[in-house]
PDB file of N, CA and C in Angstrom:
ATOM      1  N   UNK A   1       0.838  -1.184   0.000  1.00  0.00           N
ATOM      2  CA  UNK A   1       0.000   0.000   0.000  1.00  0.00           C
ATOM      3  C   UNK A   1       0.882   1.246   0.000  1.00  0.00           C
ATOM      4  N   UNK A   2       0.453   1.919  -1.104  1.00  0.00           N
ATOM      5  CA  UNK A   2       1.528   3.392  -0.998  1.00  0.00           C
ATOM      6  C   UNK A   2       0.967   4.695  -0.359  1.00  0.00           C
ATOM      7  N   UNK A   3       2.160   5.312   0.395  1.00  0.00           N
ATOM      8  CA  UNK A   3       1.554   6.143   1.075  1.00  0.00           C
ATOM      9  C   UNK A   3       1.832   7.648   0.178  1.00  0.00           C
ATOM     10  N   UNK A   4       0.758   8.514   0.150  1.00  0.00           N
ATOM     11  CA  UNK A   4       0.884   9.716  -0.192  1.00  0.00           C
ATOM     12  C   UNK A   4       1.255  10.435   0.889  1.00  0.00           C
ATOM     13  N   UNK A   5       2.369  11.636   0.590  1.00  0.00           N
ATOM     14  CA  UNK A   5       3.156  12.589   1.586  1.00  0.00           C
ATOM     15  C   UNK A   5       2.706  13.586   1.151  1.00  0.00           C
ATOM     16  N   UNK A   6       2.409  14.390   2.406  1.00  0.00           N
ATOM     17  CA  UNK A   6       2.343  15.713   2.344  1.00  0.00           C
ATOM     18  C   UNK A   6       3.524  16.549   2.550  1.00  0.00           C
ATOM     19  N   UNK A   7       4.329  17.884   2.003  1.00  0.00           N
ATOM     20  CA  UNK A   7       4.932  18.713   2.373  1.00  0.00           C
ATOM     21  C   UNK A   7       4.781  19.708   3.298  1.00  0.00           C
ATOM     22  N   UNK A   8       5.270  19.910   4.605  1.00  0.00           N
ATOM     23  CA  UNK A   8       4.565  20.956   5.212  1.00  0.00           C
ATOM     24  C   UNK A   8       5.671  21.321   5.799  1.00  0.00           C
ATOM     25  N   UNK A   9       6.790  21.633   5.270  1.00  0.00           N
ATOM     26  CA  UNK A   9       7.222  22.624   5.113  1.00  0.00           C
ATOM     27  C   UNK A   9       9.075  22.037   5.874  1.00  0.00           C
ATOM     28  N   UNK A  10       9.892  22.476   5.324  1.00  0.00           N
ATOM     29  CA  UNK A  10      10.841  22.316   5.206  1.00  0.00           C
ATOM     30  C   UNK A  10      11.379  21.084   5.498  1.00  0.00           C
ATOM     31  N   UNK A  11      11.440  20.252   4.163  1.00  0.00           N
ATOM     32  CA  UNK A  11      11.677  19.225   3.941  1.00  0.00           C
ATOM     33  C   UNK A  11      10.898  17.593   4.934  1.00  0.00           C
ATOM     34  N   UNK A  12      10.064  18.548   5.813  1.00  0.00           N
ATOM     35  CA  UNK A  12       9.625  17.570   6.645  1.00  0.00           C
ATOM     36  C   UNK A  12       8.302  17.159   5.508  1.00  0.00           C
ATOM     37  N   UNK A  13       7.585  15.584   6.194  1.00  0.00           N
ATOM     38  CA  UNK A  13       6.077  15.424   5.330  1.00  0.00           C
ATOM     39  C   UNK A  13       5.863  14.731   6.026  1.00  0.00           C
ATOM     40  N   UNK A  14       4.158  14.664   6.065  1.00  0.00           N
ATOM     41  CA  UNK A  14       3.026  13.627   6.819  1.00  0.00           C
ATOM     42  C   UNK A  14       2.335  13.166   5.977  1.00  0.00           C
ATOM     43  N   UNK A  15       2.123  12.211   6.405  1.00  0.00           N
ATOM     44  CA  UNK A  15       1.067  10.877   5.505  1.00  0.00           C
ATOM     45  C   UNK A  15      -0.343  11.572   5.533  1.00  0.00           C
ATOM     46  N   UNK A  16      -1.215  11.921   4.479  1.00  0.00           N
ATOM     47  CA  UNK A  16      -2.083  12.142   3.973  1.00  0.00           C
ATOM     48  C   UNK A  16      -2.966  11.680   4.927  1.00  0.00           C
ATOM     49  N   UNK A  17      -2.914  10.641   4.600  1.00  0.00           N
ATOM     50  CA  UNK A  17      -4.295  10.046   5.571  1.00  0.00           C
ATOM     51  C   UNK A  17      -4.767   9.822   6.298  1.00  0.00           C
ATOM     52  N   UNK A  18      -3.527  10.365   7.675  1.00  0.00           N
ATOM     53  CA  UNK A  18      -3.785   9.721   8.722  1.00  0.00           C
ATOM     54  C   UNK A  18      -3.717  11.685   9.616  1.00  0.00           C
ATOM     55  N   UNK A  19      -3.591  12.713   8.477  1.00  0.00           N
ATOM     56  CA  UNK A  19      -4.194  14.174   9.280  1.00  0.00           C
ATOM     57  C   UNK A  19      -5.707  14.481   9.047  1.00  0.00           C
ATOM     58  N   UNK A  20      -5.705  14.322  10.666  1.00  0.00           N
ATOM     59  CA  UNK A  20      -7.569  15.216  10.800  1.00  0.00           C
ATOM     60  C   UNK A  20      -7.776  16.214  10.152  1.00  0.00           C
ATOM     61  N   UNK A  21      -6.641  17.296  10.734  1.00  0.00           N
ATOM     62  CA  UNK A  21      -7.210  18.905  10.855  1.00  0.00           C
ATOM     63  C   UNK A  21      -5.702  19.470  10.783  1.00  0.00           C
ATOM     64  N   UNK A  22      -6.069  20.331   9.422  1.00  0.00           N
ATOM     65  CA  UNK A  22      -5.101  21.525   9.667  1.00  0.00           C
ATOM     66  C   UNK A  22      -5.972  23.083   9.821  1.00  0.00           C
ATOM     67  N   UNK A  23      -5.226  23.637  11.102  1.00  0.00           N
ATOM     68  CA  UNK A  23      -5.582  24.645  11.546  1.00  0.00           C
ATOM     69  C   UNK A  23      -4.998  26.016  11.865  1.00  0.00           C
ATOM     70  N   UNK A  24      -5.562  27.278  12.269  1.00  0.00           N
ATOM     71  CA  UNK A  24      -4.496  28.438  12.718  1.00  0.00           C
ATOM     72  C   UNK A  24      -4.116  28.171  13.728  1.00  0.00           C
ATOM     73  N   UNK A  25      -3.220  28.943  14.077  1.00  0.00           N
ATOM     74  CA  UNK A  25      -2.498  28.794  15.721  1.00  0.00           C
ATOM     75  C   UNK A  25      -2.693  29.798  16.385  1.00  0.00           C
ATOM     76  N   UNK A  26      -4.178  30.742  16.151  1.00  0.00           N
ATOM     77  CA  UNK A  26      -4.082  31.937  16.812  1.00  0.00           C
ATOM     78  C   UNK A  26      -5.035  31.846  17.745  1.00  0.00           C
ATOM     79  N   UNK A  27      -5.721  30.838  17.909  1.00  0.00           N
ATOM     80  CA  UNK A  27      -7.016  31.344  18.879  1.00  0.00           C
ATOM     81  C   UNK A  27      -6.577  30.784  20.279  1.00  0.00           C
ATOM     82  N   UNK A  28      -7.361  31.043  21.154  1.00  0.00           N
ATOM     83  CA  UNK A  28      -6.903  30.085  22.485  1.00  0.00           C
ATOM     84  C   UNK A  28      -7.346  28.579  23.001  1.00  0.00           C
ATOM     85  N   UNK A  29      -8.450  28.378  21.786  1.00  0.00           N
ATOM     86  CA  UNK A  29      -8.131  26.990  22.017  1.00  0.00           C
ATOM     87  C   UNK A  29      -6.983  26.045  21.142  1.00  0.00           C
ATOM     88  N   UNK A  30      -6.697  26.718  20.417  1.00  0.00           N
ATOM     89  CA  UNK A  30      -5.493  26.084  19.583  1.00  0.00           C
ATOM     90  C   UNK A  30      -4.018  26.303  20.869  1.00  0.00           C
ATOM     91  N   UNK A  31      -4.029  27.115  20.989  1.00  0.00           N
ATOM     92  CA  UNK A  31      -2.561  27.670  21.937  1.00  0.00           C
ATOM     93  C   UNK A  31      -2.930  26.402  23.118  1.00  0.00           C
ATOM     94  N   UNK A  32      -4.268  26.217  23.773  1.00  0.00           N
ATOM     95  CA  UNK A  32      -4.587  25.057  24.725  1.00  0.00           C
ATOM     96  C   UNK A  32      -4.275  23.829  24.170  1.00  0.00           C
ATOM     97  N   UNK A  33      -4.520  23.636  22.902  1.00  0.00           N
ATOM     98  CA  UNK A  33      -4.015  22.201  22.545  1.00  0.00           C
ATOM     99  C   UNK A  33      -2.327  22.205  21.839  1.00  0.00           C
ATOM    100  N   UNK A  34      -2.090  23.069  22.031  1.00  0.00           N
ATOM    101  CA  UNK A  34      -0.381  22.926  21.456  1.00  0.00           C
ATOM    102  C   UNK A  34       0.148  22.827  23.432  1.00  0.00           C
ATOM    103  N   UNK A  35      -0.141  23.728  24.301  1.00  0.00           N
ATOM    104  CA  UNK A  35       0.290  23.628  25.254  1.00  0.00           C
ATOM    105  C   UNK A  35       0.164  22.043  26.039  1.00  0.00           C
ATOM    106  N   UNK A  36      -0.800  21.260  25.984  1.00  0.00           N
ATOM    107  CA  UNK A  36      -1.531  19.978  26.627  1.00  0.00           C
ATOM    108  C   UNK A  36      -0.610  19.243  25.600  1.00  0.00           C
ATOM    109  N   UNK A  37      -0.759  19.443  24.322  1.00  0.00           N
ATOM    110  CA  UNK A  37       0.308  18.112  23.198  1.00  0.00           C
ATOM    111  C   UNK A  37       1.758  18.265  23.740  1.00  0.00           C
ATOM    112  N   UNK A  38       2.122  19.449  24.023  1.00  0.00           N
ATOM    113  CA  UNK A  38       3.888  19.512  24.699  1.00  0.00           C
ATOM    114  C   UNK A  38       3.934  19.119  25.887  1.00  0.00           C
ATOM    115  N   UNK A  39       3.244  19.361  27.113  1.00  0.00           N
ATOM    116  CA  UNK A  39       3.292  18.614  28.379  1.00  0.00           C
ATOM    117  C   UNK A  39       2.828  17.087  28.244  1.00  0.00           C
ATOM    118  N   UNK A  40       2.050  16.521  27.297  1.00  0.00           N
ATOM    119  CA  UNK A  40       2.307  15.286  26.979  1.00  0.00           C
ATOM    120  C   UNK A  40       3.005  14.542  26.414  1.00  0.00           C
ATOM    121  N   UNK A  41       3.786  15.240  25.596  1.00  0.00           N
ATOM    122  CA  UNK A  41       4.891  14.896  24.949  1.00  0.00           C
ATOM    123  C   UNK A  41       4.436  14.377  23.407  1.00  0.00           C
ATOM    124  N   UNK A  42       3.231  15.072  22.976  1.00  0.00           N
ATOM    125  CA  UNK A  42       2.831  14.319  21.319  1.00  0.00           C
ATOM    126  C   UNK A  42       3.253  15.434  20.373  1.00  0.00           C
ATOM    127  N   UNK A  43       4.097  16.938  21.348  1.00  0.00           N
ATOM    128  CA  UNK A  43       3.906  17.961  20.138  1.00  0.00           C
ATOM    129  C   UNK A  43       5.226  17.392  19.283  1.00  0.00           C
ATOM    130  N   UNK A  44       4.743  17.893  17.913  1.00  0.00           N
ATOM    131  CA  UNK A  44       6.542  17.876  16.951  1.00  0.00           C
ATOM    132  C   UNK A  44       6.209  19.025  16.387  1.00  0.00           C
ATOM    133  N   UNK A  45       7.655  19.618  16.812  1.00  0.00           N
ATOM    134  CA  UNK A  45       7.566  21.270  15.976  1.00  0.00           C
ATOM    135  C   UNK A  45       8.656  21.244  14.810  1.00  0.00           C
ATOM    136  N   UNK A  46       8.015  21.279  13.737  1.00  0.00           N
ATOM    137  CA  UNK A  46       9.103  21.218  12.173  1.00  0.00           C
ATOM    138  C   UNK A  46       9.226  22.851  12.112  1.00  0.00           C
ATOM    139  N   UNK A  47       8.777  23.980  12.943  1.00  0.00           N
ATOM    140  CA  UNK A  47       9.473  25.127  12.641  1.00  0.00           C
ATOM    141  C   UNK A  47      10.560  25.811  12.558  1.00  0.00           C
ATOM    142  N   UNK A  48      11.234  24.645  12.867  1.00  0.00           N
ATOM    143  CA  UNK A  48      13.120  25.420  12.384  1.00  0.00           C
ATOM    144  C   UNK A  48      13.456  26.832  13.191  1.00  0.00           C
ATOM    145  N   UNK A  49      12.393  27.210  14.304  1.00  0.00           N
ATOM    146  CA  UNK A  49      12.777  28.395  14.800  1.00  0.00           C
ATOM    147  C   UNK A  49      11.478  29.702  14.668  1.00  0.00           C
ATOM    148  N   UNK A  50      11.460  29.208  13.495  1.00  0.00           N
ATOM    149  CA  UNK A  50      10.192  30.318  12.878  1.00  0.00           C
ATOM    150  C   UNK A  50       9.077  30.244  13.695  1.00  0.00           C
ATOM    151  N   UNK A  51       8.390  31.511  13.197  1.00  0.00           N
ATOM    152  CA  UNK A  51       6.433  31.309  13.844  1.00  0.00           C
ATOM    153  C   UNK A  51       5.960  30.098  13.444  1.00  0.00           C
ATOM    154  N   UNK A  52       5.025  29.728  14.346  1.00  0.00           N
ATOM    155  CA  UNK A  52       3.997  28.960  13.962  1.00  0.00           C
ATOM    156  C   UNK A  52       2.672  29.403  13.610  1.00  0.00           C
ATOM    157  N   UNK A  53       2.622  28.994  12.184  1.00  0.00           N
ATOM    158  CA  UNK A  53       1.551  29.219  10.873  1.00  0.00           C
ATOM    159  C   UNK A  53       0.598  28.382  10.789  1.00  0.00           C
ATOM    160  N   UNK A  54       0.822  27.197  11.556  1.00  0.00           N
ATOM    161  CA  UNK A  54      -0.244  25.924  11.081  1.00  0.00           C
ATOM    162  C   UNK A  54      -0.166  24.954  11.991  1.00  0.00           C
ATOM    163  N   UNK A  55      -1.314  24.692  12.691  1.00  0.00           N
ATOM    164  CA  UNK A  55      -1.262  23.475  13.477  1.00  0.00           C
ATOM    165  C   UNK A  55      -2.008  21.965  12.659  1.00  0.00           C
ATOM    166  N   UNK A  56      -1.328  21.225  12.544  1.00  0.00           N
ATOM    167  CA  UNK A  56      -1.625  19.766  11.753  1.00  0.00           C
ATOM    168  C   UNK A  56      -2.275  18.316  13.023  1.00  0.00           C
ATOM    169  N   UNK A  57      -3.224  18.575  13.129  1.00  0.00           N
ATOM    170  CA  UNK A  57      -3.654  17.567  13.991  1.00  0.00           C
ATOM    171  C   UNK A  57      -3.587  15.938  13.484  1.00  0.00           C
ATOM    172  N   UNK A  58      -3.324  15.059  14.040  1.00  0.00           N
ATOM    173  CA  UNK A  58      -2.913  13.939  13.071  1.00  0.00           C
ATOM    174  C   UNK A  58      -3.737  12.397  13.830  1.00  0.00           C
ATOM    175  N   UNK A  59      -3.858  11.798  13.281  1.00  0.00           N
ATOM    176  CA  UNK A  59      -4.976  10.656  14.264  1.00  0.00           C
ATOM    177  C   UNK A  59      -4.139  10.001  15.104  1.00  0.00           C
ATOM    178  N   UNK A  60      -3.030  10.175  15.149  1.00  0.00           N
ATOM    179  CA  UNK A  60      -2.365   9.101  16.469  1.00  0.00           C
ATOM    180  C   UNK A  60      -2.737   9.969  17.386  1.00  0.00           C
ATOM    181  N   UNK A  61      -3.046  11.586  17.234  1.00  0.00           N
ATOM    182  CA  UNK A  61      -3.456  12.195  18.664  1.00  0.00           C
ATOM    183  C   UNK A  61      -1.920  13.218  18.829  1.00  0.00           C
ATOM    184  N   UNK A  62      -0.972  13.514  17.966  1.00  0.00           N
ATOM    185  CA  UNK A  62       0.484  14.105  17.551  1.00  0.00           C
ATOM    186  C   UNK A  62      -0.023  15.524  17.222  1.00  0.00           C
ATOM    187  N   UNK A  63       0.375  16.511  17.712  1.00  0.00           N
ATOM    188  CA  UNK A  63       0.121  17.736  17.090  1.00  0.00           C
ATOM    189  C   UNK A  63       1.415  18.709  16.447  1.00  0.00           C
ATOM    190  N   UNK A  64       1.753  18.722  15.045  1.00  0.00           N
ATOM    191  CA  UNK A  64       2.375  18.985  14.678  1.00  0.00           C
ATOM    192  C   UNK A  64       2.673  20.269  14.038  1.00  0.00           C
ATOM    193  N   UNK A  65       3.510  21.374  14.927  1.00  0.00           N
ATOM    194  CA  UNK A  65       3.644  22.674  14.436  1.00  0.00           C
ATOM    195  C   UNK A  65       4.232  22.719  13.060  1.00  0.00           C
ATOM    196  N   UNK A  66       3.306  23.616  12.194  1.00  0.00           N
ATOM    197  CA  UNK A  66       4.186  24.328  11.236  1.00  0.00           C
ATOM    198  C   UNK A  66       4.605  25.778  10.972  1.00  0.00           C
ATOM    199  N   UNK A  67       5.900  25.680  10.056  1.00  0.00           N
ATOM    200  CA  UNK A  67       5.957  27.756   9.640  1.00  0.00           C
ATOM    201  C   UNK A  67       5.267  27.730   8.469  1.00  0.00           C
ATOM    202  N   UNK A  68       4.672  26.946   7.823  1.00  0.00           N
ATOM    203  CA  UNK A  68       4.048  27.305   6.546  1.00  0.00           C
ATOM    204  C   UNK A  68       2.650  27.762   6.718  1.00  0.00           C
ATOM    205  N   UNK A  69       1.769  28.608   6.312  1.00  0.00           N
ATOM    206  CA  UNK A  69       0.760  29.158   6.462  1.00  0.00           C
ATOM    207  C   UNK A  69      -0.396  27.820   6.285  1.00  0.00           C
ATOM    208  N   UNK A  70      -1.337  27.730   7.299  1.00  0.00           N
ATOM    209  CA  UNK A  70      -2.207  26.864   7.270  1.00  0.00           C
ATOM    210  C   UNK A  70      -3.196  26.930   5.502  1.00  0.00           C
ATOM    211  N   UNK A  71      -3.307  27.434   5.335  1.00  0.00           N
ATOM    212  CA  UNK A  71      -4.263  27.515   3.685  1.00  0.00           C
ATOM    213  C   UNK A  71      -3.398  27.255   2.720  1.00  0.00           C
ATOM    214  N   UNK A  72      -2.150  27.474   3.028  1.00  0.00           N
ATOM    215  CA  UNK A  72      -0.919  26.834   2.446  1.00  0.00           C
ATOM    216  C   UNK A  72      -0.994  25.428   2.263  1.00  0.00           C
ATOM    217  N   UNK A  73      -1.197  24.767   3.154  1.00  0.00           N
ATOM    218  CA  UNK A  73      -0.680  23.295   3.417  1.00  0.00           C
ATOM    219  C   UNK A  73      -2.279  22.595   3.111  1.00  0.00           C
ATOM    220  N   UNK A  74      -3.310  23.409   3.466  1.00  0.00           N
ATOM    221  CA  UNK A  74      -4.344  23.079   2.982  1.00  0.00           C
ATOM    222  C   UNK A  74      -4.964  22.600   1.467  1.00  0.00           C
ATOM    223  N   UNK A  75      -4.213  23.869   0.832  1.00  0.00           N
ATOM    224  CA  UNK A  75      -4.222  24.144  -0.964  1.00  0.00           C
ATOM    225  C   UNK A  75      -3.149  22.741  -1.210  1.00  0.00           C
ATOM    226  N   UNK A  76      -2.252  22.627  -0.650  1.00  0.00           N
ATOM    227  CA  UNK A  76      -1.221  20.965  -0.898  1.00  0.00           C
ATOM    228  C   UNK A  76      -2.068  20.107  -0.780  1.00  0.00           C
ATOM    229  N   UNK A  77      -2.665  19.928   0.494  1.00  0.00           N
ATOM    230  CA  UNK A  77      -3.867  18.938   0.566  1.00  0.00           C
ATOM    231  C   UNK A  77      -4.602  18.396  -0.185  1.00  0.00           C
ATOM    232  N   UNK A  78      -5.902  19.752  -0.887  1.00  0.00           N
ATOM    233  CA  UNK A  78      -6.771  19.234  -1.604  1.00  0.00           C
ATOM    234  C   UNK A  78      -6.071  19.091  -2.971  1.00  0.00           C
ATOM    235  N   UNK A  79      -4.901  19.300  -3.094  1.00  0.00           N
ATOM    236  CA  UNK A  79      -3.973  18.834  -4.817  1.00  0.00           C
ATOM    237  C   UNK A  79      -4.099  17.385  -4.747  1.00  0.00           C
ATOM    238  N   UNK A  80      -3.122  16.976  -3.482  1.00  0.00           N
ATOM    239  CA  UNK A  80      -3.055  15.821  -3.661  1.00  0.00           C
ATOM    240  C   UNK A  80      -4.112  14.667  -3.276  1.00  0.00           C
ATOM    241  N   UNK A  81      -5.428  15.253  -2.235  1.00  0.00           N
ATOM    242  CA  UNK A  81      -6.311  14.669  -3.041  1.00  0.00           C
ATOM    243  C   UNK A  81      -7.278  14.248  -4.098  1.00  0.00           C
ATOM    244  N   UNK A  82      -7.227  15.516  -4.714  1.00  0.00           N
ATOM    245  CA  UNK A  82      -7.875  15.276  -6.350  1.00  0.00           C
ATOM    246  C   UNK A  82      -6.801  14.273  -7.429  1.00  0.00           C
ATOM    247  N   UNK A  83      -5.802  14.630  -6.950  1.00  0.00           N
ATOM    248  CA  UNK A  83      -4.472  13.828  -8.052  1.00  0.00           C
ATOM    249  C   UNK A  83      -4.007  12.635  -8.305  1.00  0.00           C
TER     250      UNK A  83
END
């Protein structure tokens, strides 16, 4: 079974199928679930330093920061699912 990758952003990628939700990182329930995923230990931050642009919720329950703009990674999304 082949897996389709997503790019989200510097050289890192996630498997298509297995992200819920990509989201902003500005509201306070987003900042509540990036804070609860790091004291649990599920956050992974691929921001290299940069802001965080995009939160990638993923079904193992992993919340994965990005610097790429969430509608960004979104517009990747629906490519590679029409493709």
């Amino acid at each position: 079974m082949e897996q389709v990758l997503l790019n989200v952003g510097f050289g890192n990628t996630v498997v298509v199928e297995r992200i819920v939700a990509i989201l902003s990182p500005n509201s306070s329930p987003m900042k509540r679930v990036k804070d609860e995923a790091r004291d649990e230990r599920r956050l992974i931050d691929i921001t290299h330093g940069r802001k965080t642009r995009a939160i990638i919720i993923m079904d193992s329950n992993h919340v994965v920061l990005s610097a790429i703009q969430a509608e960004t990674i979104s517009n990747r999304f629906e490519s590679l699912a029409k493709g």
